[in-house]
N, C-alpha and C. Protein backbone atom coordinates (compact mmCIF):
# COMPACT_ATOMS: atom_id res chain seq x y z
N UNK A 1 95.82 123.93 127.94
CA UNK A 1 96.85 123.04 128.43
C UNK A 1 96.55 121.62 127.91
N UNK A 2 97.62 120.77 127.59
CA UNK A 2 97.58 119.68 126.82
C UNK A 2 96.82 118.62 128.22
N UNK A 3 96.32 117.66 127.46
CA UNK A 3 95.64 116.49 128.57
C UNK A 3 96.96 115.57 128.94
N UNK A 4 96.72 114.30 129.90
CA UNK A 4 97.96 113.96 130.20
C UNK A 4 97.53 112.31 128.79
N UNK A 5 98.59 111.98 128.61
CA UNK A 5 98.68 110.88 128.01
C UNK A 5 98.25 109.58 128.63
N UNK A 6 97.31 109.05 128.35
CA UNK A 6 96.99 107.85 129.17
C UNK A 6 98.32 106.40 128.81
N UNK A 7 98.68 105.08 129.65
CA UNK A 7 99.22 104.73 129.05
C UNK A 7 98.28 103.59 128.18
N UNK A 8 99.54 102.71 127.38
CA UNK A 8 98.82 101.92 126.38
C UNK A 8 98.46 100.94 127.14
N UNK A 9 97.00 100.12 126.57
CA UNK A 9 97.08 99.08 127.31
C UNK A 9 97.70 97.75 127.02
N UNK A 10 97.54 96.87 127.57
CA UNK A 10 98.13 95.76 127.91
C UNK A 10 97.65 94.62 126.90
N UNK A 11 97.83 93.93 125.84
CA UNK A 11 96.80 93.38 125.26
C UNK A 11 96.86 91.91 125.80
N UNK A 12 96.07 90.84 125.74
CA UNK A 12 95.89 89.73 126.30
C UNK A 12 95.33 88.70 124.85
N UNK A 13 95.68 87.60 125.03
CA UNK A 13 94.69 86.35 124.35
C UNK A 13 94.77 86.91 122.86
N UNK A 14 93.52 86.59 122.24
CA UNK A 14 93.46 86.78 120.44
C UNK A 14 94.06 88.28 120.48
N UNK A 15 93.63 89.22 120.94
CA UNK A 15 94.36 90.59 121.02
C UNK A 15 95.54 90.28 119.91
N UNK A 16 95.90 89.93 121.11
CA UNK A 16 97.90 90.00 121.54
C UNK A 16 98.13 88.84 120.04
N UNK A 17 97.58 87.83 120.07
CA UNK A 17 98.23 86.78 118.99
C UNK A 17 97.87 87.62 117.59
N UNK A 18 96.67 88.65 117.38
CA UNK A 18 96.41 89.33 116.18
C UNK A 18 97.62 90.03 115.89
N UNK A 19 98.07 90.73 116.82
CA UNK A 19 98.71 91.79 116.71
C UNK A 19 100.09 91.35 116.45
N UNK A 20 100.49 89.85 117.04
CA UNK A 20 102.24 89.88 116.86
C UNK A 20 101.92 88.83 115.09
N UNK A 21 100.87 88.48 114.73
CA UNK A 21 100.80 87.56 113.64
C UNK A 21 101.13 88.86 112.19
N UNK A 22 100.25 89.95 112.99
CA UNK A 22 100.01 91.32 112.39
C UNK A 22 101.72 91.23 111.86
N UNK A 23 102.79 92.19 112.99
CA UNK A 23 103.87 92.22 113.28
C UNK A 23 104.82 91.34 112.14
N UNK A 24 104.31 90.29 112.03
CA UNK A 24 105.22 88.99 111.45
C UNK A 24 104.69 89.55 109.85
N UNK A 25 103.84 89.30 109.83
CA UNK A 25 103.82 89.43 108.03
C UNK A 25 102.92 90.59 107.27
N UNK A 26 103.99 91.64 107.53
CA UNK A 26 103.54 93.00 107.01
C UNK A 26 104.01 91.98 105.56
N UNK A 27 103.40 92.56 104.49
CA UNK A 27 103.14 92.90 103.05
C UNK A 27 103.88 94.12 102.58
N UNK A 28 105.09 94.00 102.01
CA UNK A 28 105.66 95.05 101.43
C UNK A 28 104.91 96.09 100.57
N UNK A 29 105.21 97.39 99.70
CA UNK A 29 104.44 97.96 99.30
C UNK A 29 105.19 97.61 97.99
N UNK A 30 104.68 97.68 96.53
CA UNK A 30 105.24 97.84 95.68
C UNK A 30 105.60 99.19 95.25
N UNK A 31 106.59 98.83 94.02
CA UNK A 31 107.29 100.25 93.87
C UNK A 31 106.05 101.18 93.43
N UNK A 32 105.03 101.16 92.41
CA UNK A 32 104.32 101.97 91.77
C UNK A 32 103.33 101.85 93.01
N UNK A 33 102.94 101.57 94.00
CA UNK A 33 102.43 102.10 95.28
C UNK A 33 102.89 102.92 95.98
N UNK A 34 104.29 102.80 95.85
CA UNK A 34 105.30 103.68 96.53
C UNK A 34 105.02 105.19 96.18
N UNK A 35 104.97 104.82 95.05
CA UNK A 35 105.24 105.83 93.96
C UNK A 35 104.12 106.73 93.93
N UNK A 36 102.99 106.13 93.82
CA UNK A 36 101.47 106.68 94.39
C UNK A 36 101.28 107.90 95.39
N UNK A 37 102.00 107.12 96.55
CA UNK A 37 101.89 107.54 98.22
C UNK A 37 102.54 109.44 97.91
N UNK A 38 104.05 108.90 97.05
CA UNK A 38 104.74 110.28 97.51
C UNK A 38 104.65 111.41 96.27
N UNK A 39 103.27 110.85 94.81
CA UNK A 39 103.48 112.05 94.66
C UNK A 39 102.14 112.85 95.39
N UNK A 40 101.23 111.81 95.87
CA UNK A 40 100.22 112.40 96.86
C UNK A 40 100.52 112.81 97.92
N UNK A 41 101.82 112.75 98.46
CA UNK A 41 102.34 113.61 99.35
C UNK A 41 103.22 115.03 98.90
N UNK A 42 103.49 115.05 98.25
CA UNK A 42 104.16 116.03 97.27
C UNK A 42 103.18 117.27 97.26
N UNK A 43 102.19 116.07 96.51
CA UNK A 43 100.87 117.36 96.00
C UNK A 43 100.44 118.19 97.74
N UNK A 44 100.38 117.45 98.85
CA UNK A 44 99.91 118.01 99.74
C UNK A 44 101.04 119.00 100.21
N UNK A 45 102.13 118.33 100.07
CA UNK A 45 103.22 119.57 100.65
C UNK A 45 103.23 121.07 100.10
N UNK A 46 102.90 120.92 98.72
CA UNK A 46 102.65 121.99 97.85
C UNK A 46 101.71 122.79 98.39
N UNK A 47 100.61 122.02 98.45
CA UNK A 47 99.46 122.84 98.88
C UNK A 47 99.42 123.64 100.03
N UNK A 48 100.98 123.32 101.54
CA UNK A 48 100.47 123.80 102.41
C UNK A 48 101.31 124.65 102.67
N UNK A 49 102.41 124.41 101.42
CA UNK A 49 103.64 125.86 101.49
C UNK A 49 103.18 127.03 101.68
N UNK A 50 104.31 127.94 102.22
CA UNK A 50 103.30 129.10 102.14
C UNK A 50 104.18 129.97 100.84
């Protein structure tokens, strides 16, 4: 039987200011990163076909 989910906590002070500074300036990915990600996802999908 599954455990119960605890909830998240609450963050406070530097926490909280890391996390919404975080929030504010994600870094896009470039295209040939992009590009990286999904044929390494590709390759894994392959692998787990049946």
């Amino acid at each position: 039987m599954a455990k119960p989910i605890k909830e998240t906590p609450v963050l406070y002070d530097d926490d909280a200011e890391r996390l919404e500074m975080a929030a504010h300036n994600v870094v896009p990915l470039t295209d040939e990163e992009r590009k990286e990600i999904m044929k390494a996802y590709d390759d894994v999908k392959k692998c787990c076909a049946p």
